[in-house]
Protein backbone atom coordinates (compact mmCIF):
# COMPACT_ATOMS: atom_id res chain seq x y z
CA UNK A 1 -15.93 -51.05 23.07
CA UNK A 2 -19.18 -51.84 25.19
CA UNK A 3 -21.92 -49.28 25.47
CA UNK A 4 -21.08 -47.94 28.65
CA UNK A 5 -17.40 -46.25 27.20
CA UNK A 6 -20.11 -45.29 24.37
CA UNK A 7 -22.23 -43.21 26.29
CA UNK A 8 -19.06 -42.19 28.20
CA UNK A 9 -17.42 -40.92 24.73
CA UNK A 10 -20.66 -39.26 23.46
CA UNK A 11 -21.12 -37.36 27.15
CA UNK A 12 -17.39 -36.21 26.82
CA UNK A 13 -17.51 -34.84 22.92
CA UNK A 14 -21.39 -33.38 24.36
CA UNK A 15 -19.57 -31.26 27.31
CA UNK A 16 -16.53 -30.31 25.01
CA UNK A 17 -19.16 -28.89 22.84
CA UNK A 18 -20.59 -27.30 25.12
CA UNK A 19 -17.64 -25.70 27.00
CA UNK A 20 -16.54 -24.58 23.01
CA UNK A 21 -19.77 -22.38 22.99
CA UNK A 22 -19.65 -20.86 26.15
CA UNK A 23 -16.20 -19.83 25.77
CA UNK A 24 -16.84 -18.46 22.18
CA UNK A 25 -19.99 -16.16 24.19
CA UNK A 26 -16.53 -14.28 26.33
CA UNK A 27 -15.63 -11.84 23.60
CA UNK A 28 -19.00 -10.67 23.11
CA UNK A 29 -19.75 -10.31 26.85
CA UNK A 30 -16.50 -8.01 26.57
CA UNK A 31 -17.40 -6.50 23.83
CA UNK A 32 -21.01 -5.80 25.18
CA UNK A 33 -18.64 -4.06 28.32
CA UNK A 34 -17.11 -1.69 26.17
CA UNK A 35 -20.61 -0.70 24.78
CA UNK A 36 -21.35 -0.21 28.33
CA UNK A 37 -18.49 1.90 28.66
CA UNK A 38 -18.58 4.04 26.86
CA UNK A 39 -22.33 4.73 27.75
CA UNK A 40 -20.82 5.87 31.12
CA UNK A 41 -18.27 8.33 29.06
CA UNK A 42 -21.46 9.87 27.95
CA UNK A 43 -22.39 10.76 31.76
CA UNK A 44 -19.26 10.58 34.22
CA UNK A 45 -16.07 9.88 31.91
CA UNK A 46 -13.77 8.86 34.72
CA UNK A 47 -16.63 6.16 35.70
CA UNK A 48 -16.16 5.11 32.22
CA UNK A 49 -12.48 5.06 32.65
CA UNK A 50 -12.74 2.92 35.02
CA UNK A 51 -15.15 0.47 33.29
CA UNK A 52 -12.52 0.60 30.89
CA UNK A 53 -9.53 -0.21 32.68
CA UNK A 54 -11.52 -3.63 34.59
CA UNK A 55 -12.47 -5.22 30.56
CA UNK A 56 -8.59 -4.39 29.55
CA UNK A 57 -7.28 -6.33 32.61
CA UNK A 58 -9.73 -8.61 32.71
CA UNK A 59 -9.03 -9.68 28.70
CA UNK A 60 -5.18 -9.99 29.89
CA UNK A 61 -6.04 -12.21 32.41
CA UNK A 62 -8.09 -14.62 30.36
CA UNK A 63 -5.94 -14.39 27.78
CA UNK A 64 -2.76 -15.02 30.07
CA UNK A 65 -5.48 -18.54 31.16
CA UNK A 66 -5.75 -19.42 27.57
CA UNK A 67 -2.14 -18.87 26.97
CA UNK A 68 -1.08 -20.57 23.13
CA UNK A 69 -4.62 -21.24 22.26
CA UNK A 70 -6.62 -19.24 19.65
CA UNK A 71 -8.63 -17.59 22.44
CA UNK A 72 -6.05 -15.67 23.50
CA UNK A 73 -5.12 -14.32 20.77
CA UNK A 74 -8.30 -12.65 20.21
CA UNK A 75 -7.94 -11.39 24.43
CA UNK A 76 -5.42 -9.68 23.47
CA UNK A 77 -6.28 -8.34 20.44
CA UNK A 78 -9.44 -6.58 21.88
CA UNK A 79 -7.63 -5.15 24.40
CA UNK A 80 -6.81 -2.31 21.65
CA UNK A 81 -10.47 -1.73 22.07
CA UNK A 82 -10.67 -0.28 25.93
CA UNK A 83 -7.21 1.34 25.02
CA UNK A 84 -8.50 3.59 22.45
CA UNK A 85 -10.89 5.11 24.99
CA UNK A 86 -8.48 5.12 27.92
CA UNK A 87 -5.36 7.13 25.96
CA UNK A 88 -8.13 9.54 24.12
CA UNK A 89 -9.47 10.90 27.61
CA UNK A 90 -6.44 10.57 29.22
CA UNK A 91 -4.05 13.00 27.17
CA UNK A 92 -3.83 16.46 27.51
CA UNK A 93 -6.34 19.27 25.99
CA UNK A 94 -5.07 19.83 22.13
CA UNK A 95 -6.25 21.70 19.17
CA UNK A 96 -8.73 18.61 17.99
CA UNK A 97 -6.72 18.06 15.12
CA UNK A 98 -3.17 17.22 16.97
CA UNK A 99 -5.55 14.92 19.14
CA UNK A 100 -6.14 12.53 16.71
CA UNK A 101 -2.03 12.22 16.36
CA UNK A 102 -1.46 11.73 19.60
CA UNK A 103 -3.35 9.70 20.31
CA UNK A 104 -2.69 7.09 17.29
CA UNK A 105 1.23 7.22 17.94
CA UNK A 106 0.47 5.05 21.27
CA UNK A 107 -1.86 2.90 19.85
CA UNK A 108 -0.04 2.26 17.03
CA UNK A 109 2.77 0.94 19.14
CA UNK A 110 0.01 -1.30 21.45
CA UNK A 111 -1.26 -2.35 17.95
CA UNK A 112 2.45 -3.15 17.14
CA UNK A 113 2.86 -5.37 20.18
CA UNK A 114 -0.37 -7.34 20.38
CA UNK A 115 0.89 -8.19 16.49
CA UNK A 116 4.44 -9.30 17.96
CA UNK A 117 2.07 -11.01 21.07
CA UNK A 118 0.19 -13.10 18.13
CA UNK A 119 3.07 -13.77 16.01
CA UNK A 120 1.24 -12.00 13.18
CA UNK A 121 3.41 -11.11 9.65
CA UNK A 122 2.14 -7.99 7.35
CA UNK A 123 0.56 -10.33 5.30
CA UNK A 124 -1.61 -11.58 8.23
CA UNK A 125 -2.11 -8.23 8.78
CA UNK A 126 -3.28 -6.91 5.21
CA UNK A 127 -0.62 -4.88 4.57
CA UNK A 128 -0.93 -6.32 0.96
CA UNK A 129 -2.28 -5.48 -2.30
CA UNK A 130 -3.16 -9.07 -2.71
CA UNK A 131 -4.02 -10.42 -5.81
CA UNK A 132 -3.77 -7.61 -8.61
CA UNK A 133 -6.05 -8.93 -11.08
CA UNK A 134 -9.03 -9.61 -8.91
CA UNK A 135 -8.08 -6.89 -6.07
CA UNK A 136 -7.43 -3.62 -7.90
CA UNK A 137 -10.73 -2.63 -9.32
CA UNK A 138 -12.15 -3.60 -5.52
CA UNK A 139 -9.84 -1.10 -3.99
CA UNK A 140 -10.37 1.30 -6.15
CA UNK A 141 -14.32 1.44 -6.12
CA UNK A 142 -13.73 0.96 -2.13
CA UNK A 143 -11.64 4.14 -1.71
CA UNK A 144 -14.34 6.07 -4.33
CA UNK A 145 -16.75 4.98 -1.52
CA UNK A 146 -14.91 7.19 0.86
CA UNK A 147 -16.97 10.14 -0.56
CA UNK A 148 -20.51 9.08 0.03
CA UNK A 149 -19.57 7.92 3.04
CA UNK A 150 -18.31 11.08 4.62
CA UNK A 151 -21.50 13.00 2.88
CA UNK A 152 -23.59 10.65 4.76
CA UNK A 153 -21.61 10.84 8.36
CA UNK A 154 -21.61 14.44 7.58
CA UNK A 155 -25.10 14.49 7.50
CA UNK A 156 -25.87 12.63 10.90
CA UNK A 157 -23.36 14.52 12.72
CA UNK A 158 -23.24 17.94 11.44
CA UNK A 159 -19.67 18.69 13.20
CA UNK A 160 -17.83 22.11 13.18
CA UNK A 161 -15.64 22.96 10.68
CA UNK A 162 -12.10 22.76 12.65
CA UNK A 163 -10.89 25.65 10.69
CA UNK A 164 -12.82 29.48 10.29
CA UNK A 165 -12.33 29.69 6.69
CA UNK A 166 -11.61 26.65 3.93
CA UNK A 167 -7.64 27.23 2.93
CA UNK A 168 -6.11 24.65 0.46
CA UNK A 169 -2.84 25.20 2.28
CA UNK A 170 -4.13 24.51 5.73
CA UNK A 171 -6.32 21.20 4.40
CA UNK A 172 -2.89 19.72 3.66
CA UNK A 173 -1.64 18.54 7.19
CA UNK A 174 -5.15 17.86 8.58
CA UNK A 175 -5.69 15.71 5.57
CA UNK A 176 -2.49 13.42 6.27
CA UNK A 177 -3.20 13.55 10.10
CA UNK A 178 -7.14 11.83 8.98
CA UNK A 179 -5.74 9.50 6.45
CA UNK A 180 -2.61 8.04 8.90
CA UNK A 181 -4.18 8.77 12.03
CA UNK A 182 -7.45 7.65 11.89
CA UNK A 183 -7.38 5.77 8.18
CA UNK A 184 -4.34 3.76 8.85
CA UNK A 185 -4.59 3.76 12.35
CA UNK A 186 -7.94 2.49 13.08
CA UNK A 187 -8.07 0.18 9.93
CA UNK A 188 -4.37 -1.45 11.04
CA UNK A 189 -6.27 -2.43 14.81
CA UNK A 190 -9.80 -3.50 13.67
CA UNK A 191 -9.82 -4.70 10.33
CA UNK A 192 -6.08 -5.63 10.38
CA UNK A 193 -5.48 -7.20 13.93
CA UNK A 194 -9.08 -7.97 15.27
CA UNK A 195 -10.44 -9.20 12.84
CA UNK A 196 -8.10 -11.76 12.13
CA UNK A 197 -7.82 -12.86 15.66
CA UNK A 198 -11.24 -13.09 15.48
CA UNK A 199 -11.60 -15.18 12.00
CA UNK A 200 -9.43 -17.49 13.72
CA UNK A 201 -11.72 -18.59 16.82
CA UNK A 202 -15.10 -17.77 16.04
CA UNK A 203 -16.88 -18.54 12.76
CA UNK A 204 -17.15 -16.19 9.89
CA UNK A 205 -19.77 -14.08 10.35
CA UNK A 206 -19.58 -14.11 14.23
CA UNK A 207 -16.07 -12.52 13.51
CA UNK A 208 -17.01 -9.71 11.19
CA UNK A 209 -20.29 -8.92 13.73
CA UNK A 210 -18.15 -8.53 16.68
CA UNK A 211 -15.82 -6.60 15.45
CA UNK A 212 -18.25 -4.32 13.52
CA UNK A 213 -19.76 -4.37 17.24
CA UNK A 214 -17.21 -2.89 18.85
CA UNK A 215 -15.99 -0.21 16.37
CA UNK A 216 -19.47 0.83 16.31
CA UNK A 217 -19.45 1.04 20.37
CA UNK A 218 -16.76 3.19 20.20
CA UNK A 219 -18.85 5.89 18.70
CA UNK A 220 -21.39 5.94 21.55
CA UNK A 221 -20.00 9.08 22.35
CA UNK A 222 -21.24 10.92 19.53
CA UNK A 223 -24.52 10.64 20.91
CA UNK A 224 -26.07 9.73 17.92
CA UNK A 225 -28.03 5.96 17.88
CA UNK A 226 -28.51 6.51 13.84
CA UNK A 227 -24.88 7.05 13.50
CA UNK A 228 -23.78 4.17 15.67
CA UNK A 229 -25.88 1.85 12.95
CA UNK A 230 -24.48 3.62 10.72
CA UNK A 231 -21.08 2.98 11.32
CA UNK A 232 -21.79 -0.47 11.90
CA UNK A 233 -22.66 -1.10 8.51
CA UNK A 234 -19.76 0.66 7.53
CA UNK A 235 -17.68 -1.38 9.98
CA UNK A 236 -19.11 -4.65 8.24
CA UNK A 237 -18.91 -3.49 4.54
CA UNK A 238 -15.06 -2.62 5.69
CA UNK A 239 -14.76 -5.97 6.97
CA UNK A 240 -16.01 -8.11 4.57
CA UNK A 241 -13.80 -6.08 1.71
CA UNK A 242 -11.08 -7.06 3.94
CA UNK A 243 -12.09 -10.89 3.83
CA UNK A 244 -12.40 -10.46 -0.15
CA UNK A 245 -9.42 -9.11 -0.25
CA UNK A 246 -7.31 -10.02 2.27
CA UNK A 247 -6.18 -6.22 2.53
CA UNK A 248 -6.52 -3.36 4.75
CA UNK A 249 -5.01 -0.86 1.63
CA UNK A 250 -8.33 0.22 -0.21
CA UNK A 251 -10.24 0.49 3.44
CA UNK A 252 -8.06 2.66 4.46
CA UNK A 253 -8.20 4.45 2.10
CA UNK A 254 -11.69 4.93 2.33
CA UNK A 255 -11.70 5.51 5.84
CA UNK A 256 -9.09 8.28 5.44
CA UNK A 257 -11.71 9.55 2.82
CA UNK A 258 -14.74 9.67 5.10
CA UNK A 259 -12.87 11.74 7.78
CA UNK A 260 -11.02 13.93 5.84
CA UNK A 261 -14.42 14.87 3.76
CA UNK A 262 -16.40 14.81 6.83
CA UNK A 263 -14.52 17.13 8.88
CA UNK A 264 -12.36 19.53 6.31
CA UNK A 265 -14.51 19.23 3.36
CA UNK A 266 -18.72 19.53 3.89
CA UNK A 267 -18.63 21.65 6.69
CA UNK A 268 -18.13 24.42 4.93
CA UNK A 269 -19.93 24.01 1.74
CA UNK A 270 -23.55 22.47 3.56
């Protein structure tokens, strides 16, 4: 080979390089969309609608273009993202409570699809214990973590209690609406679906950032910049017991944890 198809080779693998890192800049450009978003909920939410509804057609097409490659599986995995925000200020006025369930019963089925889309099994998924030996103390000290966690939120956020008076009975339903509904829910999208689209194009840590990234963005709305780092970290610890573990079960958990502790629990003893 003379040094002309050399040079010709090198130039060739140089653009493929290249092209590799400006395509793996796409999701975060999304991402940094929803961020921006959501920012416009804050102000006019039908502006932020809108935003919304341009990023989730805009990751179908791109992930229609980059059809079979690894790409587009993460496309369509972050379109769960802008959907969250579209069917929560979409639905009809409920009792906050019965909010939460409606809205998770359609995203569970668009979380459902986009799994069919990428051809993803439960395992691939974590819904697994994984190994026993080496998983089961991890879980366990990860759900624990549920309760410092919601003291903390509960702390930043302050929210109302959703009921007048604390009643054991009435904690019941609420409780299982937090821990499937949110827990489940929200643990089954990012840490379950997202993140392993995401594992699977970009590197590592790239893949636990953005995902943090974007659960984090989706709790502009509270208003609070301390609690959107907060839940960032959170977002990463989550993630990175996930890639220990390879299971969403003691995150969820934990998740289910925070909320019900944030919301039924501290209000009415702080």
């Amino acid at each position: 080979m003379n040094l002309k198809a050399l040079q010709a080779l090198n130039g060739q693998g140089q653009v493929s390089v290249l092209k590799e890192k400006i395509e793996k800049t796409y999701p975060w450009l999304f991402a940094l969309g929803m961020a921006v978003a959501e920012l416009l909920v804050t102000v006019k939410p039908w502006s932020g609608i809108v935003l919304h509804m341009l990023i989730l057609a805009g990751l179908l097409i791109v992930s229609a273009y980059a059809y079979e490659k690894p790409r587009s599986k993460l496309y369509i995995a972050l379109t769960l993202g802008p959907l969250i925000r579209i069917l929560s200020l979409s639905l009809p006025h409920l009792p906050r409570i019965y909010w939460y369930a409606a809205v998770s019963f359609p995203l569970l089925a668009g979380a459902l699809v986009v799994a069919r889309l990428n051809s993803y099994s439960l395992a691939d998924m974590g819904l697994r214990w994984g190994n026993w030996r080496k998983n089961t103390i991890i879980h366990i000290l990860t759900c624990l973590s549920g309760i410092p966690l919601g003291i903390a939120e509960y702390f930043i956020l302050r929210p109302e209690p959703i009921f007048k008076t604390f009643n054991p009975v009435e904690f019941i339903l609420p409780a299982l609406i937090f821990l499937i509904c949110t827990g489940f829910t929200e643990e089954f999208i990012f840490r379950g679906i997202m993140y392993r689209a995401a594992a699977d194009f970009l590197s590592p840590k790239n893949s636990i950032f953005l995902i943090s990234f974007v659960f984090a963005a989706l709790h502009i709305t509270h208003l609070s910049l301390i609690d959107v780092a907060f839940v960032f970290a959170v977002a990463v610890y989550f993630t990175l017991v996930v890639k220990w573990t390879g299971s969403i079960i003691g995150v969820t958990i934990a998740h289910g944890i925070t909320n019900i502790s944030l919301y039924l629990i501290w209000p009415y003893f702080f």
